[in-house]
N, C-alpha and C. Protein backbone atom coordinates (compact mmCIF):
# COMPACT_ATOMS: atom_id res chain seq x y z
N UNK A 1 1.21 -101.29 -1.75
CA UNK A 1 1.51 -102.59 -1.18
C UNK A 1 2.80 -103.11 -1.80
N UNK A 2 3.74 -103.85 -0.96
CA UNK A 2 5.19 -103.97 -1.31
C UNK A 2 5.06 -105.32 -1.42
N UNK A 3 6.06 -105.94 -2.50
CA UNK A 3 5.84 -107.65 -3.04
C UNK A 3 6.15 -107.84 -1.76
N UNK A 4 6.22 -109.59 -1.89
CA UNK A 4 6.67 -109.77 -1.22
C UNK A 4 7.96 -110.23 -1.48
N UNK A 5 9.13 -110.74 -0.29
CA UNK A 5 10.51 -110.61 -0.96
C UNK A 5 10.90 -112.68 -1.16
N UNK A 6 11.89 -112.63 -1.87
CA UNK A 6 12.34 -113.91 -2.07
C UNK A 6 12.16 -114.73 -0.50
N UNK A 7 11.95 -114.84 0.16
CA UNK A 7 12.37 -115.39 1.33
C UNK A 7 11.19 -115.69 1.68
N UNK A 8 10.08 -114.85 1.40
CA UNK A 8 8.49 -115.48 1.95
C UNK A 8 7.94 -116.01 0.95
N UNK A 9 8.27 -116.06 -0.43
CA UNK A 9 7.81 -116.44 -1.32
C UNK A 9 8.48 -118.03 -1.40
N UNK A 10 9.67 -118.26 -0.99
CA UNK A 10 10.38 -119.49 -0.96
C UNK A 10 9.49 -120.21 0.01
N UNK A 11 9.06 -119.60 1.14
CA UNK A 11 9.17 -120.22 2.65
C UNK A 11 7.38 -120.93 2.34
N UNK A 12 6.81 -120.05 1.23
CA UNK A 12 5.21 -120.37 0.72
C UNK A 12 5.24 -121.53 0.15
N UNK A 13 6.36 -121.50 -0.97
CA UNK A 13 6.48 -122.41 -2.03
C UNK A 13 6.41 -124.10 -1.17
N UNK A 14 7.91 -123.65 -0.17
CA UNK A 14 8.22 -125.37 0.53
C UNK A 14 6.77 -125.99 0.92
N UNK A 15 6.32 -124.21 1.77
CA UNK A 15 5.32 -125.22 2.68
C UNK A 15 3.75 -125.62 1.65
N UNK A 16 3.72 -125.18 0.62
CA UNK A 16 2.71 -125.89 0.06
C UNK A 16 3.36 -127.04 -0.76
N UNK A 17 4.35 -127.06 -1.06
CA UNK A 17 4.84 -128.27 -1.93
C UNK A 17 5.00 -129.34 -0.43
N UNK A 18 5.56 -129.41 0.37
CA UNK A 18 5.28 -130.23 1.91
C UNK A 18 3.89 -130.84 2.29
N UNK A 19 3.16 -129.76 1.98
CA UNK A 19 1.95 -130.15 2.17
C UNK A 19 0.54 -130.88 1.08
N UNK A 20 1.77 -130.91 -0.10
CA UNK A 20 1.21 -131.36 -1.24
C UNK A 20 1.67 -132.85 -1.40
N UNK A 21 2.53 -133.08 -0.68
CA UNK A 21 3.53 -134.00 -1.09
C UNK A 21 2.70 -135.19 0.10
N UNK A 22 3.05 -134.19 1.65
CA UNK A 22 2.50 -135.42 3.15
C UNK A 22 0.90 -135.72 2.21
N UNK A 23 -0.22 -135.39 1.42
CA UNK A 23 -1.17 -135.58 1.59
C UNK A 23 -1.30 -136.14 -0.54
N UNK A 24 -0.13 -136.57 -0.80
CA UNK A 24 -0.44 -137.05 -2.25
C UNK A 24 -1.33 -136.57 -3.16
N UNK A 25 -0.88 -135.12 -3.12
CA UNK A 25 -1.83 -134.37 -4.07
C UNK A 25 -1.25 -133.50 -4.64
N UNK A 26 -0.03 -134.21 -5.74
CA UNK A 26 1.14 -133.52 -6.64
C UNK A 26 0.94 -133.79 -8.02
N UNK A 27 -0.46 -134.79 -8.72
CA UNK A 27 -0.58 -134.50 -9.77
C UNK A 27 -1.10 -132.85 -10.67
N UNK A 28 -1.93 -132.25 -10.02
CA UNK A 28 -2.11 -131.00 -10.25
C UNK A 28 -0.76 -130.33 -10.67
N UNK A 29 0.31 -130.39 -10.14
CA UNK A 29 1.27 -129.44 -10.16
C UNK A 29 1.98 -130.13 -11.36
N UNK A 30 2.19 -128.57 -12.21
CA UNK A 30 2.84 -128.79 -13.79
C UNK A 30 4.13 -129.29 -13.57
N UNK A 31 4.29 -130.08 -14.86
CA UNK A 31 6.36 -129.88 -14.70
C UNK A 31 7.14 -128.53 -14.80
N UNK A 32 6.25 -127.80 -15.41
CA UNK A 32 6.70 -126.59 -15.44
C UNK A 32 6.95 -125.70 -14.14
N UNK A 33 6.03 -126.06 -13.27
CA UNK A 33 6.50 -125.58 -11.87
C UNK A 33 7.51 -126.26 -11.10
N UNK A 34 7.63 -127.40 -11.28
CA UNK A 34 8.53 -128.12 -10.54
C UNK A 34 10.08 -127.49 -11.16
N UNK A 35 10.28 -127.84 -12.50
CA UNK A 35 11.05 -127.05 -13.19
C UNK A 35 11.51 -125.73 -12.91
N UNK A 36 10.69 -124.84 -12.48
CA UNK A 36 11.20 -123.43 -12.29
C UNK A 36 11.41 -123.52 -10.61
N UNK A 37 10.80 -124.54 -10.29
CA UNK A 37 11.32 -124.56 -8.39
C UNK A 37 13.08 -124.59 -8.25
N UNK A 38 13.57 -125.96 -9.34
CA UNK A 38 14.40 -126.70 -9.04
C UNK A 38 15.37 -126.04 -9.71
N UNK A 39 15.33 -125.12 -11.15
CA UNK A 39 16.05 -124.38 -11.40
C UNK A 39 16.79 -122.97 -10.49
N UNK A 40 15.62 -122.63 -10.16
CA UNK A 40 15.63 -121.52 -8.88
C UNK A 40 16.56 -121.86 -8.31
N UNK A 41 16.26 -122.78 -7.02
CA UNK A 41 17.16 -123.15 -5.96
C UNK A 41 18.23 -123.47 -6.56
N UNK A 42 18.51 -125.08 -7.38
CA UNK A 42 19.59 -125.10 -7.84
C UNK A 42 20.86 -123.76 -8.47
N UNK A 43 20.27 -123.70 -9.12
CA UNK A 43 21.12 -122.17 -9.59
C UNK A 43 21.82 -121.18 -8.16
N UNK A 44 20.75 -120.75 -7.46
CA UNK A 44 20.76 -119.75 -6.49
C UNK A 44 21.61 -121.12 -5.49
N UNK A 45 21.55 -121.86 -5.06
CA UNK A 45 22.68 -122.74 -4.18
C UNK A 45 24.00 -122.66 -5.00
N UNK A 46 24.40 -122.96 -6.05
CA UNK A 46 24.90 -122.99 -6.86
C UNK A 46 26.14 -121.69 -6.69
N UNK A 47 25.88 -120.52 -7.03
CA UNK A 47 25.94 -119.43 -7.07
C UNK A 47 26.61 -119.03 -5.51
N UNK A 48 25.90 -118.92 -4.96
CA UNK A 48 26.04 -118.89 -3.15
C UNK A 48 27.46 -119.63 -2.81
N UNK A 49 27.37 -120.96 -3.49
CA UNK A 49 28.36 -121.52 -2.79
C UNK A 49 30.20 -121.27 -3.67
N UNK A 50 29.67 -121.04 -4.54
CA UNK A 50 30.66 -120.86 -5.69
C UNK A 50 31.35 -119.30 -5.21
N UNK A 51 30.76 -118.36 -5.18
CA UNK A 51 31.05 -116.94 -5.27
C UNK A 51 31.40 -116.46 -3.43
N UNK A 52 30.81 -117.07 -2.57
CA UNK A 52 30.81 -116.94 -1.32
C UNK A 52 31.99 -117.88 -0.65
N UNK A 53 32.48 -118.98 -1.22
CA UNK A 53 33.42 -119.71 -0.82
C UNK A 53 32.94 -120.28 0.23
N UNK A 54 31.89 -120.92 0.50
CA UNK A 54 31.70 -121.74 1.87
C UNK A 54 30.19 -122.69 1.54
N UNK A 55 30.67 -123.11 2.33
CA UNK A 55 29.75 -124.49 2.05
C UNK A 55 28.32 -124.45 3.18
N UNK A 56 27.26 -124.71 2.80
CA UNK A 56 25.96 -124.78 3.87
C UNK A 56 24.90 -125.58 3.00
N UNK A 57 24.08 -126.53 4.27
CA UNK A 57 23.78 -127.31 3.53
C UNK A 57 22.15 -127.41 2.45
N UNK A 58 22.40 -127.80 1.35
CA UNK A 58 21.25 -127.49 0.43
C UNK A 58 19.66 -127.67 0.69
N UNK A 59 19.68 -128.16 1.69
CA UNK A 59 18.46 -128.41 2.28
C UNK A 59 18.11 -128.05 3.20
N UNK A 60 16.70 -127.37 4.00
CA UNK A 60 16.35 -126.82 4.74
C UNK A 60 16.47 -127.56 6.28
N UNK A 61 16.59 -129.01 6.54
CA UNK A 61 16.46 -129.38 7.61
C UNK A 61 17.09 -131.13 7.28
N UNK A 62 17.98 -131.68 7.68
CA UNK A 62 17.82 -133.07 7.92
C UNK A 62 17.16 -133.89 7.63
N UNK A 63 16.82 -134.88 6.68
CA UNK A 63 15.69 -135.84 6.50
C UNK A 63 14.34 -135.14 5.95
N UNK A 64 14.28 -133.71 5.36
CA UNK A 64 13.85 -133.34 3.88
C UNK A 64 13.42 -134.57 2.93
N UNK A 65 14.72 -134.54 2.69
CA UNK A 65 15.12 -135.70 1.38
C UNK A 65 15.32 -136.87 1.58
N UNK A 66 14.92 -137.49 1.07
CA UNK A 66 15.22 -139.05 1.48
C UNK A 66 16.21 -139.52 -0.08
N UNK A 67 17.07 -140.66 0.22
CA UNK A 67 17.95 -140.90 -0.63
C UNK A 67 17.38 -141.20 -1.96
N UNK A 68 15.76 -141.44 -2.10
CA UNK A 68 15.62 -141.65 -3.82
C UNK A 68 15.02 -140.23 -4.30
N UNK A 69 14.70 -139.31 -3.66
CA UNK A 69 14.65 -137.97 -3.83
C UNK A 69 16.27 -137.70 -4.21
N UNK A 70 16.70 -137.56 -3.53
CA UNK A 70 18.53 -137.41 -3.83
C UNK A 70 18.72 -137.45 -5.03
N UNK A 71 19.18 -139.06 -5.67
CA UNK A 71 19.48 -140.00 -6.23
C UNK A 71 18.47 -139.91 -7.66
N UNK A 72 17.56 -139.75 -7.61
CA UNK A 72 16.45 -139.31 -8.74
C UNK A 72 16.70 -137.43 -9.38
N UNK A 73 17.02 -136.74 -8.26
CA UNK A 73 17.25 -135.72 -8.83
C UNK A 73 18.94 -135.20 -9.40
N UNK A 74 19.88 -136.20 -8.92
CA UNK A 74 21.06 -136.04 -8.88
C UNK A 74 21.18 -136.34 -10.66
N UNK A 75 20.40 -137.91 -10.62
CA UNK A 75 20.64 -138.70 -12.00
C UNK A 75 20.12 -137.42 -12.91
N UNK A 76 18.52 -136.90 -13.03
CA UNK A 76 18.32 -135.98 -14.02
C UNK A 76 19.28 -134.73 -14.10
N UNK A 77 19.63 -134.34 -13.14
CA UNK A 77 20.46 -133.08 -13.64
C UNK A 77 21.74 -133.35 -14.45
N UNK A 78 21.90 -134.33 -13.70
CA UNK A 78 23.59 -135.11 -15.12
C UNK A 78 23.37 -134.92 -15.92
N UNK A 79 22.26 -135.61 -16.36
CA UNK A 79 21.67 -135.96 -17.54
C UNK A 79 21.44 -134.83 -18.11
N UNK A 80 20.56 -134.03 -17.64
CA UNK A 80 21.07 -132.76 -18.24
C UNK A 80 22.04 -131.73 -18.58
N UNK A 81 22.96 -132.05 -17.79
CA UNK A 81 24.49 -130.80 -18.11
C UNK A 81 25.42 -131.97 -19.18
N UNK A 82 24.47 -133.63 -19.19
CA UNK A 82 25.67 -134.07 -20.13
C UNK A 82 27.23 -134.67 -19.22
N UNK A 83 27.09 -134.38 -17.94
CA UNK A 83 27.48 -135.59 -17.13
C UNK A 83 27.46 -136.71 -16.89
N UNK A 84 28.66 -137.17 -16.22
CA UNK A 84 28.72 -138.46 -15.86
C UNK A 84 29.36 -138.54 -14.54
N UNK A 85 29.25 -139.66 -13.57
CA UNK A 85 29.80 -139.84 -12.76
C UNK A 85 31.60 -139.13 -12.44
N UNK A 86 32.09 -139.82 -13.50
CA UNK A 86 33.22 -139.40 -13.50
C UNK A 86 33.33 -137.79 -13.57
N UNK A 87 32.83 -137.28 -14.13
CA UNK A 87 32.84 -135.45 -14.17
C UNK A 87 32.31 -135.03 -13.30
N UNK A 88 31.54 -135.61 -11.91
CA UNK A 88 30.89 -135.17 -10.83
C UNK A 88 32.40 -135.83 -9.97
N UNK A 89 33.11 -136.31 -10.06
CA UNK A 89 34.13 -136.70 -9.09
C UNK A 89 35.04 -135.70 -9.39
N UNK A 90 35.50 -135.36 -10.69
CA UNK A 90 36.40 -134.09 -10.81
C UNK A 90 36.02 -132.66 -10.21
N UNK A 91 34.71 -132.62 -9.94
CA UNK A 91 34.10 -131.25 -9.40
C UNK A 91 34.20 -131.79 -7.84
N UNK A 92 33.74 -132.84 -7.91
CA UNK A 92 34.00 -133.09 -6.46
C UNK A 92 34.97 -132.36 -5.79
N UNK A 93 36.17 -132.98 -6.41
CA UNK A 93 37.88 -133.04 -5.52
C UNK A 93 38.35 -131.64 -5.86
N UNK A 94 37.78 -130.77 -6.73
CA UNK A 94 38.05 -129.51 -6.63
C UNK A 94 38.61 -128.96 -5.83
N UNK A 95 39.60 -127.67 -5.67
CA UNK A 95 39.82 -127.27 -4.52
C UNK A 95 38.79 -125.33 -4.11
């Protein structure tokens, strides 16, 4: 029996975290999973867009995310690389 590959294992992950989320039943889930979700993707978007030269968008569909999802995950990752606004505007205008 052959794993299964990144792509069904992603497509498992959304739809139980979707379905964890529409029905408020996300205390169960560790930080540690959330953590290795957000590292994952982040990194792997990251990577993709850097090495591939083109831009596509980080989210699976339109209205996913709502702006304090955004805005909540934008602030912690600063916070973690030790950013600030201003150093997200220099990456910004990058060429």
């Amino acid at each position: 029996m052959s794993a299964p590959d990144l792509a069904e294992l992603a497509e498992g992950a959304l739809f139980e975290s979707l379905r964890r989320l529409e029905s408020d039943d996300t205390a169960n889930i560790s930080d540690e999973t959330v953590q290795a979700l957000l590292t994952a993707g982040a990194r792997l978007y990251a990577r993709k867009v850097d090495t591939e030269g083109r831009q596509f968008s980080p989210v699976c569909e339109p209205g996913t995310m709502n702006a304090t999802d955004v805005a909540v995950t934008v602030t912690a990752l600063l916070q973690t690389a030790d950013l600030n606004l201003f150093d997200l505007a220099m990456w910004t205008n990058r060429a």
